[in-house]
N, C-alpha and C. Protein backbone atom coordinates (compact mmCIF):
# COMPACT_ATOMS: atom_id res chain seq x y z
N UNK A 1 -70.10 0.06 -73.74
CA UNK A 1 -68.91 0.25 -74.56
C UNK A 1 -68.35 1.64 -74.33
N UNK A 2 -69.23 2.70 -74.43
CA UNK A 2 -68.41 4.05 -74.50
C UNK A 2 -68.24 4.27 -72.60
N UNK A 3 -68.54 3.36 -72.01
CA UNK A 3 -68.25 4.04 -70.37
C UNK A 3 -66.79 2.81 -70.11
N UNK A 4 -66.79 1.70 -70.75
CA UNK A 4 -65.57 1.18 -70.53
C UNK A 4 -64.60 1.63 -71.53
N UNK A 5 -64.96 1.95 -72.81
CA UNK A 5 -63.88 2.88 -73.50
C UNK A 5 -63.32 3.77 -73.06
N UNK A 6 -64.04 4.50 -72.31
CA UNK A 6 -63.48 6.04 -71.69
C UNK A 6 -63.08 6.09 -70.43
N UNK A 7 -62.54 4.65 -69.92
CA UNK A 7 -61.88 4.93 -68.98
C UNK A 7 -60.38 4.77 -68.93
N UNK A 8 -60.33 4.61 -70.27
CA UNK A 8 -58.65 4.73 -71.19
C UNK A 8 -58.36 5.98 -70.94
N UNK A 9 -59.05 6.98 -71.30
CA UNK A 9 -58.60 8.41 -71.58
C UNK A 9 -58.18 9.04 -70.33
N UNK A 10 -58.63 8.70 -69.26
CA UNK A 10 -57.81 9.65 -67.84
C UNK A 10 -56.35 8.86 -67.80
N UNK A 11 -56.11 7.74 -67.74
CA UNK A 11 -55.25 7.05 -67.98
C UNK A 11 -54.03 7.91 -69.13
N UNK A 12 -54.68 7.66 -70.47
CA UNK A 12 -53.66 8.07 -71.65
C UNK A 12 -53.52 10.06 -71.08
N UNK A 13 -54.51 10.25 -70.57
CA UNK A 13 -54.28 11.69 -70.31
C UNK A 13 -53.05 11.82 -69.64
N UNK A 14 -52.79 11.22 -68.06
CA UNK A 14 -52.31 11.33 -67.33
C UNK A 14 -50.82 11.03 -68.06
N UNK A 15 -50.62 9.61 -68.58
CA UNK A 15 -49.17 9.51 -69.35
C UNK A 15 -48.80 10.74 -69.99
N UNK A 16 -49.60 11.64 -70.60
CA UNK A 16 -49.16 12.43 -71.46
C UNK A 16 -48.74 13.70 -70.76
N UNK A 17 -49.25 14.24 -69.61
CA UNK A 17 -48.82 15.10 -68.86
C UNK A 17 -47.37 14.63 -68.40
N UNK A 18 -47.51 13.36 -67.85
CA UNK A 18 -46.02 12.78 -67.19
C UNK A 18 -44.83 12.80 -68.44
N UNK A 19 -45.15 12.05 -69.20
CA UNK A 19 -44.14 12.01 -70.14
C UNK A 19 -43.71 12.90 -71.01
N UNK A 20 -44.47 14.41 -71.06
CA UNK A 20 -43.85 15.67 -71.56
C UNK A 20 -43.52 15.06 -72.99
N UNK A 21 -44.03 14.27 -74.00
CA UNK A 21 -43.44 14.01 -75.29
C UNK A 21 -44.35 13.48 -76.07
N UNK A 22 -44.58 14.18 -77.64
CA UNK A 22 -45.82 13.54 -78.00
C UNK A 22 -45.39 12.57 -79.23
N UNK A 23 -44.04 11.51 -78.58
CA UNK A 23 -43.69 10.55 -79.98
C UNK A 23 -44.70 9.62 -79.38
N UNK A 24 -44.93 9.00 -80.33
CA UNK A 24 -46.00 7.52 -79.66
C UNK A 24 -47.31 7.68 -80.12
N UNK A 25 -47.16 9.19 -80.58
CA UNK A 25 -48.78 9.48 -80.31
C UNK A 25 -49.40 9.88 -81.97
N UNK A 26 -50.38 10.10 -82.13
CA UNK A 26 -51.02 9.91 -83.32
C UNK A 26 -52.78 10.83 -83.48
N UNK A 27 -51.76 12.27 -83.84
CA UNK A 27 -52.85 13.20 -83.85
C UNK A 27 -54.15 12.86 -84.83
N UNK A 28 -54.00 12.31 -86.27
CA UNK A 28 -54.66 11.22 -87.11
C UNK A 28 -55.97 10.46 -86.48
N UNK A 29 -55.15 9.69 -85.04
CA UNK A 29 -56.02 8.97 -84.57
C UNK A 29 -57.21 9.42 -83.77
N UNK A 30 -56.22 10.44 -82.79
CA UNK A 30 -57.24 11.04 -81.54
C UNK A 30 -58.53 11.98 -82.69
N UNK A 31 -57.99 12.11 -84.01
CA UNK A 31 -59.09 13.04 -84.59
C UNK A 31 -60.37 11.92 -85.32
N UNK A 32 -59.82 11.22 -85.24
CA UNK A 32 -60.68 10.28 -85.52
C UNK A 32 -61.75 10.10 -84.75
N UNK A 33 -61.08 9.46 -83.35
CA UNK A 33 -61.75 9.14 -81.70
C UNK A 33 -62.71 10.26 -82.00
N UNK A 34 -62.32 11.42 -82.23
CA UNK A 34 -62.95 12.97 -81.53
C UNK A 34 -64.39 13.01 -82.55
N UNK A 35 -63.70 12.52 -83.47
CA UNK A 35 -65.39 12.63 -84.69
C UNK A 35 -66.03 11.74 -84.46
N UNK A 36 -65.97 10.39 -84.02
CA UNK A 36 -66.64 9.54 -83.43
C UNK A 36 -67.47 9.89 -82.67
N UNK A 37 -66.98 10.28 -81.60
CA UNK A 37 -67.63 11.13 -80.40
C UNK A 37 -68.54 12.00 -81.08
N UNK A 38 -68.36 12.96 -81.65
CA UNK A 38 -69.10 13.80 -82.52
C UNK A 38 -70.43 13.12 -82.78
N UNK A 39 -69.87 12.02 -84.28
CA UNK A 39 -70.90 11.18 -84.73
C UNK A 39 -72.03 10.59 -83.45
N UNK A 40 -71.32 10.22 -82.63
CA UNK A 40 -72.22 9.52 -81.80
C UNK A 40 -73.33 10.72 -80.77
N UNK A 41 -72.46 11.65 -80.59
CA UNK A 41 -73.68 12.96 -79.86
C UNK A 41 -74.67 13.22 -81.15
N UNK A 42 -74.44 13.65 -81.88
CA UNK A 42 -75.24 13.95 -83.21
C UNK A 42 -76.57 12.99 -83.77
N UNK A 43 -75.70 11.95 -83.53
CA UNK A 43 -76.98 10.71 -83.61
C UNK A 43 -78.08 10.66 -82.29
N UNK A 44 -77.29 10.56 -81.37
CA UNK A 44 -78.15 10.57 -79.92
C UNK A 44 -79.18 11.78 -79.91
N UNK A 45 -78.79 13.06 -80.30
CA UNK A 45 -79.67 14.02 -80.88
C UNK A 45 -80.61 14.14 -81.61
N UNK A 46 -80.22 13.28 -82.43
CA UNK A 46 -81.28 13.46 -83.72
C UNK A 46 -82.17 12.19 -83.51
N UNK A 47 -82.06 11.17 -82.56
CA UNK A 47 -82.54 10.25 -82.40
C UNK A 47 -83.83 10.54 -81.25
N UNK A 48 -82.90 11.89 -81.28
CA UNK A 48 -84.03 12.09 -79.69
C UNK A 48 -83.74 11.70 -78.22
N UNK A 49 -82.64 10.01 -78.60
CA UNK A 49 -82.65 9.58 -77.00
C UNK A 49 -81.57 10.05 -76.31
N UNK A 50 -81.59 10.89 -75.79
CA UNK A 50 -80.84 11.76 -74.84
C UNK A 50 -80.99 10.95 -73.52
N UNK A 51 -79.87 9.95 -72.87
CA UNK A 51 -80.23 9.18 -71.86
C UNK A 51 -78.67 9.47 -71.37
N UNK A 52 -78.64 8.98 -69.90
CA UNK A 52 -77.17 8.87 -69.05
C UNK A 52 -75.88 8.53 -70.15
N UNK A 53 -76.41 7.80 -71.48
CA UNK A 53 -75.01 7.65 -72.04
C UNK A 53 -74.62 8.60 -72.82
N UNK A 54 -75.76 9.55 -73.31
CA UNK A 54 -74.63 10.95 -74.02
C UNK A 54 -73.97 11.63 -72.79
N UNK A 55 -74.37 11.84 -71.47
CA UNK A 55 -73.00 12.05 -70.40
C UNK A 55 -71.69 11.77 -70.97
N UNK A 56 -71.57 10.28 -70.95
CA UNK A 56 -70.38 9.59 -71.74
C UNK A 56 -69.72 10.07 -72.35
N UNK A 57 -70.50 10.16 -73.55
CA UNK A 57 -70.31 11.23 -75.04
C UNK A 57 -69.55 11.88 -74.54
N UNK A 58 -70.19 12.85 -73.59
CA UNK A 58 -69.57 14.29 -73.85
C UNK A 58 -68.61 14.47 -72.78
N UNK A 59 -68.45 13.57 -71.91
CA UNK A 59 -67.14 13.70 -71.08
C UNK A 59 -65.86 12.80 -71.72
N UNK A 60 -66.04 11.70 -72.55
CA UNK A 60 -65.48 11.23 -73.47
C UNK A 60 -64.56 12.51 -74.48
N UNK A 61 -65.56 13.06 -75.27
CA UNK A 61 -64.86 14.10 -75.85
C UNK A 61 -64.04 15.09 -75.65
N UNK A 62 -64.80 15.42 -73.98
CA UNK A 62 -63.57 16.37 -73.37
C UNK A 62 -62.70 15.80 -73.05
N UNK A 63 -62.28 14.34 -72.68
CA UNK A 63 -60.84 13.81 -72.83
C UNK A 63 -59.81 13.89 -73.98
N UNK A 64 -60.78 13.57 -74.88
CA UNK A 64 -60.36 13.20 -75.96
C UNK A 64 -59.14 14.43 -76.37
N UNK A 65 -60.17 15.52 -76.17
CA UNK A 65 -60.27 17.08 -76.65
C UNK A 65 -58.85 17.51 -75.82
N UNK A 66 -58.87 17.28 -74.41
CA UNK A 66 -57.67 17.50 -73.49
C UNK A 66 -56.55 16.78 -74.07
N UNK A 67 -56.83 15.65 -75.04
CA UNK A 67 -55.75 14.97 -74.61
C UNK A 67 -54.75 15.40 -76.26
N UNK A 68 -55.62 15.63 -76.78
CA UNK A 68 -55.39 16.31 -78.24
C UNK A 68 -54.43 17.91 -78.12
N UNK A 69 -54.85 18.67 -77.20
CA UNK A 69 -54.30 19.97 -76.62
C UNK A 69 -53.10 19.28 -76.21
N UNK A 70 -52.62 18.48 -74.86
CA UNK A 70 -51.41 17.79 -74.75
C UNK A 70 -50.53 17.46 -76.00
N UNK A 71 -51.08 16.89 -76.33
CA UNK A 71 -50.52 16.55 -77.75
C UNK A 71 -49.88 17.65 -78.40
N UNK A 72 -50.16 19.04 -78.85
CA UNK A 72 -49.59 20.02 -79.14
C UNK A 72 -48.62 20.43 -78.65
N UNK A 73 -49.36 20.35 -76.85
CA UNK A 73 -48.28 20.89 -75.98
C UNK A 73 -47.25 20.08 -76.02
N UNK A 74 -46.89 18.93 -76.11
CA UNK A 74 -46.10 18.03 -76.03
C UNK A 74 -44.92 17.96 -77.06
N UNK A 75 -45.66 18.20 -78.45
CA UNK A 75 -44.86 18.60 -79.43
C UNK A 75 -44.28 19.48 -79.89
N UNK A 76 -44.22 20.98 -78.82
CA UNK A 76 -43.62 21.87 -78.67
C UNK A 76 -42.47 21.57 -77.68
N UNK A 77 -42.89 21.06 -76.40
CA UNK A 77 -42.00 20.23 -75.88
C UNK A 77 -40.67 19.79 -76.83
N UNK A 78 -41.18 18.83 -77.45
CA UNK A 78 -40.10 17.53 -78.28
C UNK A 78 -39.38 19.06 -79.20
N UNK A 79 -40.18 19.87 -80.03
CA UNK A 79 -39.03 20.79 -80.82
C UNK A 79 -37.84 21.38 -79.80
N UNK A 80 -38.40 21.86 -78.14
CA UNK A 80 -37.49 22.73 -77.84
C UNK A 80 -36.61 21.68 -77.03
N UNK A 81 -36.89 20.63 -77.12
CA UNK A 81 -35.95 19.60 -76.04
C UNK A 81 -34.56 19.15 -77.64
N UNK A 82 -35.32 19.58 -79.26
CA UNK A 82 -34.19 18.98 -80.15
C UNK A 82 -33.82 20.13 -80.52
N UNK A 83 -34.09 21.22 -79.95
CA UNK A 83 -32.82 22.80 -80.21
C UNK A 83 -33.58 23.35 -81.15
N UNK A 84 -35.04 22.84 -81.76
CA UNK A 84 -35.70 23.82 -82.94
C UNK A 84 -37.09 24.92 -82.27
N UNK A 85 -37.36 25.61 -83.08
CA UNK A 85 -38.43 26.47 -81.95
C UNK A 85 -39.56 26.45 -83.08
């Protein structure tokens, strides 16, 4: 699940660089995704089983994490493309 989940995120990354605009998008959500991720390293930790899928985890999150930064950037974008700063 989390290695076919996360192969959304280079994908949604890439749109978001191209499309310079962060309507569509849903900071709410990606913070959600991002605590998930969280939740799920935290557990894998405390569980002890540290195996090839916290990799996942944690390259998962740095998408997530990149794609969340876009998102800012993007919405600075959208103010200076509607004349506000």
């Amino acid at each position: 699940m989390v290695t076919l989940f996360g192969l959304s995120w280079p994908m949604n990354i890439i749109r978001s660089v191209r499309s310079r605009t962060a309507r569509g998008k849903s900071i709410v959500f990606l913070c959600f995704i991002w605590l998930g991720y969280i939740a799920g390293i935290l557990s894998k930790i405390a569980a002890g089983s540290i195996t090839y899928v916290f990799f996942f985890y944690i390259l998962n999150i740095l998408m997530v994490s990149a794609d969340m930064i876009l998102y800012f950037r993007n919405r600075r974008l959208d103010r200076l493309a509607d004349g506000q700063s």
